[in-house]
C-alpha atoms as a PDB file:
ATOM      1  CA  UNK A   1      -9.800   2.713   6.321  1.00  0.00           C
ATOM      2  CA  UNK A   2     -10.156  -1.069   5.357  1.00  0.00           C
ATOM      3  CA  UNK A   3     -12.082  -1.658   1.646  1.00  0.00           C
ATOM      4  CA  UNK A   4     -15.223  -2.409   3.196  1.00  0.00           C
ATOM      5  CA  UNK A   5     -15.382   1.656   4.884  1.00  0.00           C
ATOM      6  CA  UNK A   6     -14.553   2.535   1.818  1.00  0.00           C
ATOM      7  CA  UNK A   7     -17.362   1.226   0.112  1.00  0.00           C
ATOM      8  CA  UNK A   8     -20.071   2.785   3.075  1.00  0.00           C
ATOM      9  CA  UNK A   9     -18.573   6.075   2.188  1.00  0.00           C
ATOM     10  CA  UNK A  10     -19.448   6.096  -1.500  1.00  0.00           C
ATOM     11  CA  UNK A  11     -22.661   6.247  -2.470  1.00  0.00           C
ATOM     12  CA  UNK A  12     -23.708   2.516  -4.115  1.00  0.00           C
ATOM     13  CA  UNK A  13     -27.040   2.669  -6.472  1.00  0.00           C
ATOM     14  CA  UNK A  14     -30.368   1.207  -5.127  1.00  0.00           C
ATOM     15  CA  UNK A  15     -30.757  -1.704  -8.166  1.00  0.00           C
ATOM     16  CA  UNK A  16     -29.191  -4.852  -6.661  1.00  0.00           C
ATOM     17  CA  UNK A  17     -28.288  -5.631 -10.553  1.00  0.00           C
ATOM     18  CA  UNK A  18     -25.998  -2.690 -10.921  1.00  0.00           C
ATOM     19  CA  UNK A  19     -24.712  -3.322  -7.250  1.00  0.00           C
ATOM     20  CA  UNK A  20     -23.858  -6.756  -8.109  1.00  0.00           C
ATOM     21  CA  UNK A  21     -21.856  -5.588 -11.346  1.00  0.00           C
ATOM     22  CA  UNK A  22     -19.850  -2.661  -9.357  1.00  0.00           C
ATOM     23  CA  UNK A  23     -19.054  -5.339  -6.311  1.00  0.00           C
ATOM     24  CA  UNK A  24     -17.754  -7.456  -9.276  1.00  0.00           C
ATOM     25  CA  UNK A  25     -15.907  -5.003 -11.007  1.00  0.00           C
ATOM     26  CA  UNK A  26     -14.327  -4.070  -7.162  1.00  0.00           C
ATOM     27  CA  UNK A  27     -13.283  -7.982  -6.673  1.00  0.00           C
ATOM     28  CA  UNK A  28     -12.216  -7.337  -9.764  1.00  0.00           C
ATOM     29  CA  UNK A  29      -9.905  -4.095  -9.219  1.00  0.00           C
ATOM     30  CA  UNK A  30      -8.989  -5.796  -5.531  1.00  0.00           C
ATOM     31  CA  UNK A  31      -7.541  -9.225  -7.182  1.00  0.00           C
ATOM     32  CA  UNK A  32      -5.559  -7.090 -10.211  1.00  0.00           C
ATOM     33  CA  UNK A  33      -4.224  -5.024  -7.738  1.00  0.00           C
ATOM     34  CA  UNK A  34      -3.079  -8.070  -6.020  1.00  0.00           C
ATOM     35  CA  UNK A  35      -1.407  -8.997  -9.064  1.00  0.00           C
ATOM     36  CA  UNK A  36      -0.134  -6.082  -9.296  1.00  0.00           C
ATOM     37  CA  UNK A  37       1.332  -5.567  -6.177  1.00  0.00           C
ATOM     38  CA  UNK A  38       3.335  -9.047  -6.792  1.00  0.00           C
ATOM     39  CA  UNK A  39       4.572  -8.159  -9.947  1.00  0.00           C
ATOM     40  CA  UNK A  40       6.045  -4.711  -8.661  1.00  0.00           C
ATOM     41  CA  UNK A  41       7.720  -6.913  -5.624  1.00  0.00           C
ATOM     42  CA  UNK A  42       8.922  -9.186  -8.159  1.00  0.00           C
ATOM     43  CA  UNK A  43      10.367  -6.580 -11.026  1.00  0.00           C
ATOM     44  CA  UNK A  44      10.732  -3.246  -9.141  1.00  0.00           C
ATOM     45  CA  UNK A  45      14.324  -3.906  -7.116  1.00  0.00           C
ATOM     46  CA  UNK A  46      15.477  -4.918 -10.434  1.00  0.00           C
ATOM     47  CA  UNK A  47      14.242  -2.004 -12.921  1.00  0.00           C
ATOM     48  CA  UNK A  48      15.173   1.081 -14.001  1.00  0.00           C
ATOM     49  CA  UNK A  49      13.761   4.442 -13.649  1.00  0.00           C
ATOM     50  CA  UNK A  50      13.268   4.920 -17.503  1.00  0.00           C
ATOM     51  CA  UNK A  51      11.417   1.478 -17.445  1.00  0.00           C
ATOM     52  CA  UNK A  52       9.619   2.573 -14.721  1.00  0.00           C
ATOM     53  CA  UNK A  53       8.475   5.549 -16.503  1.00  0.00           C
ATOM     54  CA  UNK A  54       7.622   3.744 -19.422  1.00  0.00           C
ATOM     55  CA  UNK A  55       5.780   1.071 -17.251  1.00  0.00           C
ATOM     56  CA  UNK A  56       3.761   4.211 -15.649  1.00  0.00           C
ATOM     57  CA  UNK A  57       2.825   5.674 -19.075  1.00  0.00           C
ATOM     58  CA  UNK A  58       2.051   2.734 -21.026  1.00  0.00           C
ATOM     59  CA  UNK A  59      -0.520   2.184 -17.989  1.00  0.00           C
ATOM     60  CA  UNK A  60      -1.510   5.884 -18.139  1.00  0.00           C
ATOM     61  CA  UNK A  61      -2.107   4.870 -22.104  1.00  0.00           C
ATOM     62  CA  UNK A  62      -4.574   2.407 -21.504  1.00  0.00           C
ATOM     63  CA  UNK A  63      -6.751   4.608 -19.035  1.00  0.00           C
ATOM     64  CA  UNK A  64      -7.130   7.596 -21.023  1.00  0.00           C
ATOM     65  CA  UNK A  65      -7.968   5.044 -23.921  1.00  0.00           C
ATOM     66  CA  UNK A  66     -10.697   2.901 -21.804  1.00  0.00           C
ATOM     67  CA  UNK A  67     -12.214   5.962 -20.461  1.00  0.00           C
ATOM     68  CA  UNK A  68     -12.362   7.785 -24.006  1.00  0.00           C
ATOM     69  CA  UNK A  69     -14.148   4.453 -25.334  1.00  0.00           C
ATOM     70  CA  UNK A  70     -15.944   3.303 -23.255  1.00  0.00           C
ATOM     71  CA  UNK A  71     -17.354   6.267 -21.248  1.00  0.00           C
ATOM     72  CA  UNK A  72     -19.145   5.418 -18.097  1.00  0.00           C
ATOM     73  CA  UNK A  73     -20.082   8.751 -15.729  1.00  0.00           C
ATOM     74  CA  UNK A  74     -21.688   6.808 -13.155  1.00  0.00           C
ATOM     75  CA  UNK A  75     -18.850   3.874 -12.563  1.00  0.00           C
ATOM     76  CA  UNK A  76     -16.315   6.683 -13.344  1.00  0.00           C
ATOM     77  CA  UNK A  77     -18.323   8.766 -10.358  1.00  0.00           C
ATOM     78  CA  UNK A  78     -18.378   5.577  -7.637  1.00  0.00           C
ATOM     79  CA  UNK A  79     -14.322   5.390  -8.848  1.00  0.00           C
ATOM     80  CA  UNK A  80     -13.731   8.885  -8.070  1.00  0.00           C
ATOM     81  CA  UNK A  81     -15.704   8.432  -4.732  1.00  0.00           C
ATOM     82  CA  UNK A  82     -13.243   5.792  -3.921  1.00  0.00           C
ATOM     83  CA  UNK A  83      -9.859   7.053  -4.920  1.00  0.00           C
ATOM     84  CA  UNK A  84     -10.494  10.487  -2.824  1.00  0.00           C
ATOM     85  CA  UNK A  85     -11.201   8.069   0.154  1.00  0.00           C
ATOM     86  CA  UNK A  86      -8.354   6.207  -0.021  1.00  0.00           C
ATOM     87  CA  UNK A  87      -6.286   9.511  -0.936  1.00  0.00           C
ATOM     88  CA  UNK A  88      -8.020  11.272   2.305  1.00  0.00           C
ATOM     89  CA  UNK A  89      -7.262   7.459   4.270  1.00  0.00           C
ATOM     90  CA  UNK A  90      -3.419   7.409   3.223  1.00  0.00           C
ATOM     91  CA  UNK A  91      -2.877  11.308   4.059  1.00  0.00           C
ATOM     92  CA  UNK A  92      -4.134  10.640   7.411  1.00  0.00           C
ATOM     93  CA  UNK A  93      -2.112   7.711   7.483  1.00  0.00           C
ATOM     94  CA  UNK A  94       0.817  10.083   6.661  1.00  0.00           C
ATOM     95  CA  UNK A  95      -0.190  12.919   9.295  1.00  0.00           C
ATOM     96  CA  UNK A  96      -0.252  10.056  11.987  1.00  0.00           C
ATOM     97  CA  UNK A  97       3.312   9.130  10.832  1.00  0.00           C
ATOM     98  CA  UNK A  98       4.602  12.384  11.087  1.00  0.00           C
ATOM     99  CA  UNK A  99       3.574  13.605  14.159  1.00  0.00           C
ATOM    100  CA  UNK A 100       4.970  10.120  15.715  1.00  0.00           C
ATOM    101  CA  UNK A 101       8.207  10.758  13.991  1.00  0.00           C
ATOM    102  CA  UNK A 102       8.104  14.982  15.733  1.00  0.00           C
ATOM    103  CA  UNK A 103       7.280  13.195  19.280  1.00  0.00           C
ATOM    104  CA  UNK A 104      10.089  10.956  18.522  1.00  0.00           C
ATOM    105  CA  UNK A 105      12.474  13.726  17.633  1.00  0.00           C
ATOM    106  CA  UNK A 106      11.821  15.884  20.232  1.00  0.00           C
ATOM    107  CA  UNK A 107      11.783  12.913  23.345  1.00  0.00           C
ATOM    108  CA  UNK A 108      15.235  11.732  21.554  1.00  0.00           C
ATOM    109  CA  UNK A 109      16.789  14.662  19.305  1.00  0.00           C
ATOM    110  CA  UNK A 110      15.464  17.657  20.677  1.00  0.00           C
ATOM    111  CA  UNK A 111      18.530  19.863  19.753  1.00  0.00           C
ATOM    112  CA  UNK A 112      18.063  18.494  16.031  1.00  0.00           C
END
C-alpha cells in the first residue's frame, strides 16, 4: 500500500488548517524516515547488538517523553490509523511471500 492509500484509509479532519498541519507533520515523518533509513544503511553492518539496543531504547525514551508532554489524542489517533495500515500492508506483504516461498518448495523440494 503506497503512502498516499495510506492516507485515504485514515480518516483526515474536515478544516483544511489542521489538514495542512498533519500533511506537514507526514512530509515531515516521510523525510526523517528517509534519514533514517540512510543512517541505519550507513551504521547498522557496523554495530553491535548492545548498541543497537541502546539505539532502540534511547528512541523508545524520547516517545514515551513527547507523548507524556505534549499529549495530542487526535494526531496520536490519525498515527495509530496509520501504523495499523502499514502493519496490516507489511503482513500481507509477508503472507504473499510465504505462500510464494510453499509453491516454490513444493514445485522444487517437495520431499523437504
Amino acid at each position: 500500500m503506497a503512502n498516499n492509500q495510506v492516507l485515504h484509509t485514515a480518516k483526515l479532519p474536515h478544516d483544511h488548517r489542521t489538514r495542512q498541519i498533519i500533511k506537514a507533520s507526514l512530509a515531515g515523518y516521510r523525510r526523517m524516515n528517509e534519514l533514517t533509513e540512510a543512517e541505519l544503511r550507513r551504521d547498522l553492518p557496523t554495530m553491535t547488538e548492545e548498541e543497537s539496543r541502546q539505539e532502540h531504547e534511547e528512541l523508545w525514551a524520547v516517545w514515551e517523553q513527547t507523548r507524556k508532554y505534549h499529549p495530542d489524542p487526535h494526531g496520536e489517533a490519525l498515527l495509530d490509523q496509520l501504523h495499523i495500515a502499514a502493519l496490516v500492508e507489511r503482513r500481507r506483504l509477508w503472507d504473499k511471500l510465504v505462500r510464494g516461498l510453499a509453491r516454490k518448495k513444493k514445485k522444487y523440494a517437495p520431499n523437504l
